[in-house]
Protein backbone atom coordinates (compact mmCIF):
# COMPACT_ATOMS: atom_id res chain seq x y z
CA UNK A 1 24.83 4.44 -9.75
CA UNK A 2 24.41 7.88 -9.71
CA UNK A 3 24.45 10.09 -6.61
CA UNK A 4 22.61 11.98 -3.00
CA UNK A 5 22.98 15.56 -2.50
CA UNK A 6 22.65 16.06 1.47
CA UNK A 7 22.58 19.73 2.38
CA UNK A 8 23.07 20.40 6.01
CA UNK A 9 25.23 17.30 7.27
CA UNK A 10 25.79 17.76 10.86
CA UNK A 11 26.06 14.84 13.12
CA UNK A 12 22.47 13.93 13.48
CA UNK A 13 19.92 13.47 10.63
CA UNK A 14 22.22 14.94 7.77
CA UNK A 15 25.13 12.38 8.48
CA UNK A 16 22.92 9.21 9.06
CA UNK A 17 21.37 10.14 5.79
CA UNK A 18 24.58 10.49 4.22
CA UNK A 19 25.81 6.89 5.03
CA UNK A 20 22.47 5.58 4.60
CA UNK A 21 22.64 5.51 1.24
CA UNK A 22 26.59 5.54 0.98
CA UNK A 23 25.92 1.46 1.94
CA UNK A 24 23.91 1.67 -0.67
CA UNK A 25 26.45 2.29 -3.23
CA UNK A 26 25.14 5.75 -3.98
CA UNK A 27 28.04 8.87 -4.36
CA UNK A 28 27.44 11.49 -1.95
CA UNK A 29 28.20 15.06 -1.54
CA UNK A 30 27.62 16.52 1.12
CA UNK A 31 27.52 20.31 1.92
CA UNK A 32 27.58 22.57 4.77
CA UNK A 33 28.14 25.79 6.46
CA UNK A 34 31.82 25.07 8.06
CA UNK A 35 34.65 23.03 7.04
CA UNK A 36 34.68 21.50 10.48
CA UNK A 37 30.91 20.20 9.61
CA UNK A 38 32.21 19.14 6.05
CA UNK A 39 34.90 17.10 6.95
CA UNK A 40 32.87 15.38 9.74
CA UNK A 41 30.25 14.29 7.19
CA UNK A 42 32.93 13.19 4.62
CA UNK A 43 34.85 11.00 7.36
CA UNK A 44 31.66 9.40 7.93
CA UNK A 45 30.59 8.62 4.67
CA UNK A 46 34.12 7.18 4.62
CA UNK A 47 33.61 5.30 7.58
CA UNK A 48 30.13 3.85 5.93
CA UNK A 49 32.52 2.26 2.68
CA UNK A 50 32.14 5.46 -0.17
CA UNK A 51 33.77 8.36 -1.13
CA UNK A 52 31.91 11.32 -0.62
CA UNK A 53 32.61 14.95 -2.08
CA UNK A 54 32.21 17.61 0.57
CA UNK A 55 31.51 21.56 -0.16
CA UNK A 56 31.16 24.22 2.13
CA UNK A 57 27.89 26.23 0.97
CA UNK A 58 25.49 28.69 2.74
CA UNK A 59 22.55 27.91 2.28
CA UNK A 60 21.21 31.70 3.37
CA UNK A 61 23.30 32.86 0.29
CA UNK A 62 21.83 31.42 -2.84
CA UNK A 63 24.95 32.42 -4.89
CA UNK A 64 26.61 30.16 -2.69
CA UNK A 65 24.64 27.54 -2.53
CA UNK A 66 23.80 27.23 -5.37
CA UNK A 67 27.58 27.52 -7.32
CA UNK A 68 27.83 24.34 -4.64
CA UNK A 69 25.57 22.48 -6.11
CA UNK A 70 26.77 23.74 -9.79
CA UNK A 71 29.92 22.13 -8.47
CA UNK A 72 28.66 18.88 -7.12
CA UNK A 73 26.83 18.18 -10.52
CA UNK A 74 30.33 18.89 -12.15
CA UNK A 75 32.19 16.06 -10.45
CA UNK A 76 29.31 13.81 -9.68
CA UNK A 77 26.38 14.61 -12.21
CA UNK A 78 22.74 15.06 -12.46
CA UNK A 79 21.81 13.27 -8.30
CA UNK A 80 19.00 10.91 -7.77
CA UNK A 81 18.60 12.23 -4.55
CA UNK A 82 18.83 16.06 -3.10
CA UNK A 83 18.07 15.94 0.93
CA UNK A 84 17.17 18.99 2.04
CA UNK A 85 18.55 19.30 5.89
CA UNK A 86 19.66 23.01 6.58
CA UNK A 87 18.07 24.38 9.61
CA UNK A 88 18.45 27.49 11.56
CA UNK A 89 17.04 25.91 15.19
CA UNK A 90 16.24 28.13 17.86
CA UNK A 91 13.45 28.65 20.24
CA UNK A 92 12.44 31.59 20.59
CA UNK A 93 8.71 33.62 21.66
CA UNK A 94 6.82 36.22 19.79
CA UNK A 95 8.83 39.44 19.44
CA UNK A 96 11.73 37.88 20.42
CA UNK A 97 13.30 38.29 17.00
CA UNK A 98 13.58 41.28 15.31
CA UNK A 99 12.23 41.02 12.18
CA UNK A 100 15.74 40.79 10.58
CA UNK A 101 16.40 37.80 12.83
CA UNK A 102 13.24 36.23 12.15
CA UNK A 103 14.04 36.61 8.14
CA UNK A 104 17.30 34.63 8.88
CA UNK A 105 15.71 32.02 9.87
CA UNK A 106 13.47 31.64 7.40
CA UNK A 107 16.11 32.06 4.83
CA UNK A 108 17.84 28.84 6.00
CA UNK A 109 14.72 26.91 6.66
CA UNK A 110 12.53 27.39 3.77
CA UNK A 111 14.35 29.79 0.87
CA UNK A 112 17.11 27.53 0.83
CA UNK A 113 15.07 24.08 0.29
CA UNK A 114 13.38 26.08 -2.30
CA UNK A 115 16.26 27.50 -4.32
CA UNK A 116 17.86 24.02 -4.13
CA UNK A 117 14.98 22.26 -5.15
CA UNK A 118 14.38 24.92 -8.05
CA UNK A 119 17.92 24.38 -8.90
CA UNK A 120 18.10 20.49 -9.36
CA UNK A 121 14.34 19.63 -9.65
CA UNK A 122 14.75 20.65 -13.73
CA UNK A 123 18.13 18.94 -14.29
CA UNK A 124 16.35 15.63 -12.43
CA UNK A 125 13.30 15.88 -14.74
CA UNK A 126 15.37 15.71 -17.87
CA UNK A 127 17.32 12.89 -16.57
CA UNK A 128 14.49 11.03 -16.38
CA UNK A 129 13.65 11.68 -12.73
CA UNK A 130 14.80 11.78 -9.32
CA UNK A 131 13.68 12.50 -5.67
CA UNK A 132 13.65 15.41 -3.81
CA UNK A 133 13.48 14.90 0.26
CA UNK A 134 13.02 17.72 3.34
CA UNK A 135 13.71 17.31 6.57
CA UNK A 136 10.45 18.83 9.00
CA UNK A 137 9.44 19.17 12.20
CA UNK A 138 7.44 21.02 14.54
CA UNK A 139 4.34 19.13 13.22
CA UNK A 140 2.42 21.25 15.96
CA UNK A 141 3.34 24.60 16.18
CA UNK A 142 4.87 25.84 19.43
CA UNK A 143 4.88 29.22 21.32
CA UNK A 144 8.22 28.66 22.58
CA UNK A 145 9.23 27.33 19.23
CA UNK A 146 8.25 30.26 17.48
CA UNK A 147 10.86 30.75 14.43
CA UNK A 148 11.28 27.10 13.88
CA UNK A 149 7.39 26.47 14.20
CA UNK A 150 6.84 28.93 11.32
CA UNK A 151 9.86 27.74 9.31
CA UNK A 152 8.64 24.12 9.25
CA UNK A 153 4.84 24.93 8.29
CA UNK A 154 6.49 27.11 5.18
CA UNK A 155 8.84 23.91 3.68
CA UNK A 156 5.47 21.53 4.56
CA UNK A 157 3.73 24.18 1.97
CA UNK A 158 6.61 24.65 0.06
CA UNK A 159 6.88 21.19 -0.76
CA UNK A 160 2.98 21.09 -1.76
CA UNK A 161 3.72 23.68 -4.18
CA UNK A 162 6.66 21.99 -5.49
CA UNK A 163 5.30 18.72 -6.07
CA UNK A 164 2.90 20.13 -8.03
CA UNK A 165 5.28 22.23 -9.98
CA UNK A 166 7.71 19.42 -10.82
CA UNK A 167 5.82 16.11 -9.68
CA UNK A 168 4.42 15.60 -13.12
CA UNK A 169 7.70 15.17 -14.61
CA UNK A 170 8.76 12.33 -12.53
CA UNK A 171 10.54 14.29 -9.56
CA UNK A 172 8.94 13.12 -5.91
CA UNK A 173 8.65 15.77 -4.05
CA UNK A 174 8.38 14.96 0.05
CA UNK A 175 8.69 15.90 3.48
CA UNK A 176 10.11 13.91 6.67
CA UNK A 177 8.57 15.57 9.78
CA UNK A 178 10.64 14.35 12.91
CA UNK A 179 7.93 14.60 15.89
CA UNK A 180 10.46 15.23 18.36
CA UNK A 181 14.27 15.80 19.61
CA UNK A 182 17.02 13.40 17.90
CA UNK A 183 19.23 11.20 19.64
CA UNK A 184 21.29 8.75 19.19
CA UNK A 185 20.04 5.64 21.30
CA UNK A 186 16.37 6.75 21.57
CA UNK A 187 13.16 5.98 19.62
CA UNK A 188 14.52 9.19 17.48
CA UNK A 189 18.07 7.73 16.37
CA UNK A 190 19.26 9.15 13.36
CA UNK A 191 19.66 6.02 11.99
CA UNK A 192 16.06 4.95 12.41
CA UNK A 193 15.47 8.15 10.60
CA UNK A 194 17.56 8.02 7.72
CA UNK A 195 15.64 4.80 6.86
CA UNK A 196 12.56 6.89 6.17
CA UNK A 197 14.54 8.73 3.26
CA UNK A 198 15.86 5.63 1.84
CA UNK A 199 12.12 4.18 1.60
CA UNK A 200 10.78 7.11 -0.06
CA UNK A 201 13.67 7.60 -2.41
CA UNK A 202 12.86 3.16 -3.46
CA UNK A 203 8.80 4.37 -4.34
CA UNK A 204 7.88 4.34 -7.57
CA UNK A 205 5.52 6.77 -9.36
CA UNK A 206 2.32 5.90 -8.35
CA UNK A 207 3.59 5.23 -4.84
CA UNK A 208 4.88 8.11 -3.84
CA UNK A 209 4.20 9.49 -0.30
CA UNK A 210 4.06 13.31 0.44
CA UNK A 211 5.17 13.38 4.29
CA UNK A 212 6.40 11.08 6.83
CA UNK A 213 5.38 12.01 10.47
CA UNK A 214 7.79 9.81 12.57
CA UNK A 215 7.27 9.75 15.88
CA UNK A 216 9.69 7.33 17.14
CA UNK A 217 7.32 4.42 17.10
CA UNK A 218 4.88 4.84 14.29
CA UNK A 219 4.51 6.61 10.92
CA UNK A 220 1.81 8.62 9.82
C-alpha cells in the first residue's frame, strides 16, 4: 500500500489524520515546522500501529518544502494521499498587520498548499492517480479573523483552480472546511474529523466531492 503525505502535523487535525489512515495500513510522513512537532506526530503514528517518516519542512520556504517532499517520495514513493494542514492562525483586524505580516500568512496558508499540490499533483497523475486534501475554515469570513478569513477563501479558490488543472487526470482535488474551534471531546474532535479525509480519499472518480463543511453535527 502506498503512502499519506500530512503537512502540518500538530496535535489536532494533522495528527488524527496521520493515524487515521496509519490503521489503515497506509505509510505516513509527516512534516512540520519543528522537530518537537515532528517527533510528536511520528510517536503517534507509532502509537496508531505504523511507522511513519517525519521531516522538518517550512512550508513558507518552498525550497524547503519542497526538497521535503523530494525526500519523502525518495524513501516512501509516489503518495496516494498529500493532506494539506499548514496554517499560520491568528486573529487579527484590518490594519493590524503590516502588509509584510499579512504576506506571511498567506504564504503558509495558501502558497504552500499550492506549491505542494503543484509538486505531487503531476507525479500522482502518472501513477495513475491519487488524492489531494486541504484543511479550511473560516467558511464565513470574520472581522476579527481577518488574516485567517482571507487565507481560507484563497485555498477554497485555490483548490477550484486546481481541480480543474489536474482533476482530469485522475487527481481529486478537495477541501475540508472545519466550521469551528477543534477539540478533543467536543462535536469538533479531531478524530471525528480525520474521518472526513479518509471518506474522500475511498471516492471514486465520478464521486468525488469538492468541500466538506463540518460543523460538528452535519456535513454540507
Amino acid at each position: 500500500m502506498a503512502g499519506v503525505f500530512v503537512i502540518g502535523a500538530g496535535p489536532g487535525v494533522g495528527q488524527a489524520v496521520a493515524r487515521r489512515f496509519a490503521r489503515e495500513g497506509f505509510d505516513i510522513a509527516v512534516l512540520a515546522r519543528s522537530r518537537s512537532t515532528v517527533d510528536g506526530a511520528v510517536g503517534a503514528v507509532d502509537g496508531a500501529g505504523s511507522k511513519a517518516l517525519g521531516l522538518e519542512a517550512d512550508t513558507a520556504d518552498e525550497d524547503s518544502l519542497r526538497s521535503a517532499l523530494d525526500a519523502a517520495v525518495e524513501r516512501l514513493g509516489v503518495p496516494d494521499v498529500l493532506v494539506y494542514n499548514a496554517a499560520r492562525v491568528r486573529y487579527d483586524r484590518p490594519g493590524e498587520l503590516s502588509a509584510a505580516e499579512l504576506t506571511e500568512t498567506l504564504r503558509v496558508n495558501v502558497v504552500g498548499a499550492v506549491s505542494a499540490a503543484t509538486h505531487l499533483a503531476p507525479l500522482m497523475a502518472g501513477n495513475g492517480g491519487g488524492t489531494v486534501l486541504l484543511t479550511s475554515g473560516m467558511p464565513v469570513p470574520r472581522v476579527a479573523g481577518t488574516s485567517l478569513s482571507i487565507g481560507k477563501a484563497g485555498l477554497r479558490a485555490a483548490r477550484s483552480v486546481l481541480a480543474e488543472e489536474f482533476g482530469p487526470y485522475g487527481v481529486h482535488i478537495a477541501t475540508v472546511t472545519v466550521a469551528g474551534p477543534v477539540s478533543p471531546g467536543s462535536p469538533l474532535d479531531p478524530d471525528r474529523i480525520a474521518e472526513h479525509y479518509l471518506r474522500l480519499a475511498r471516492q471514486p472518480t465520478g464521486q468525488w466531492e469538492d468541500d466538506v463543511l463540518f460543523d460538528g453535527e452535519t456535513v454540507k
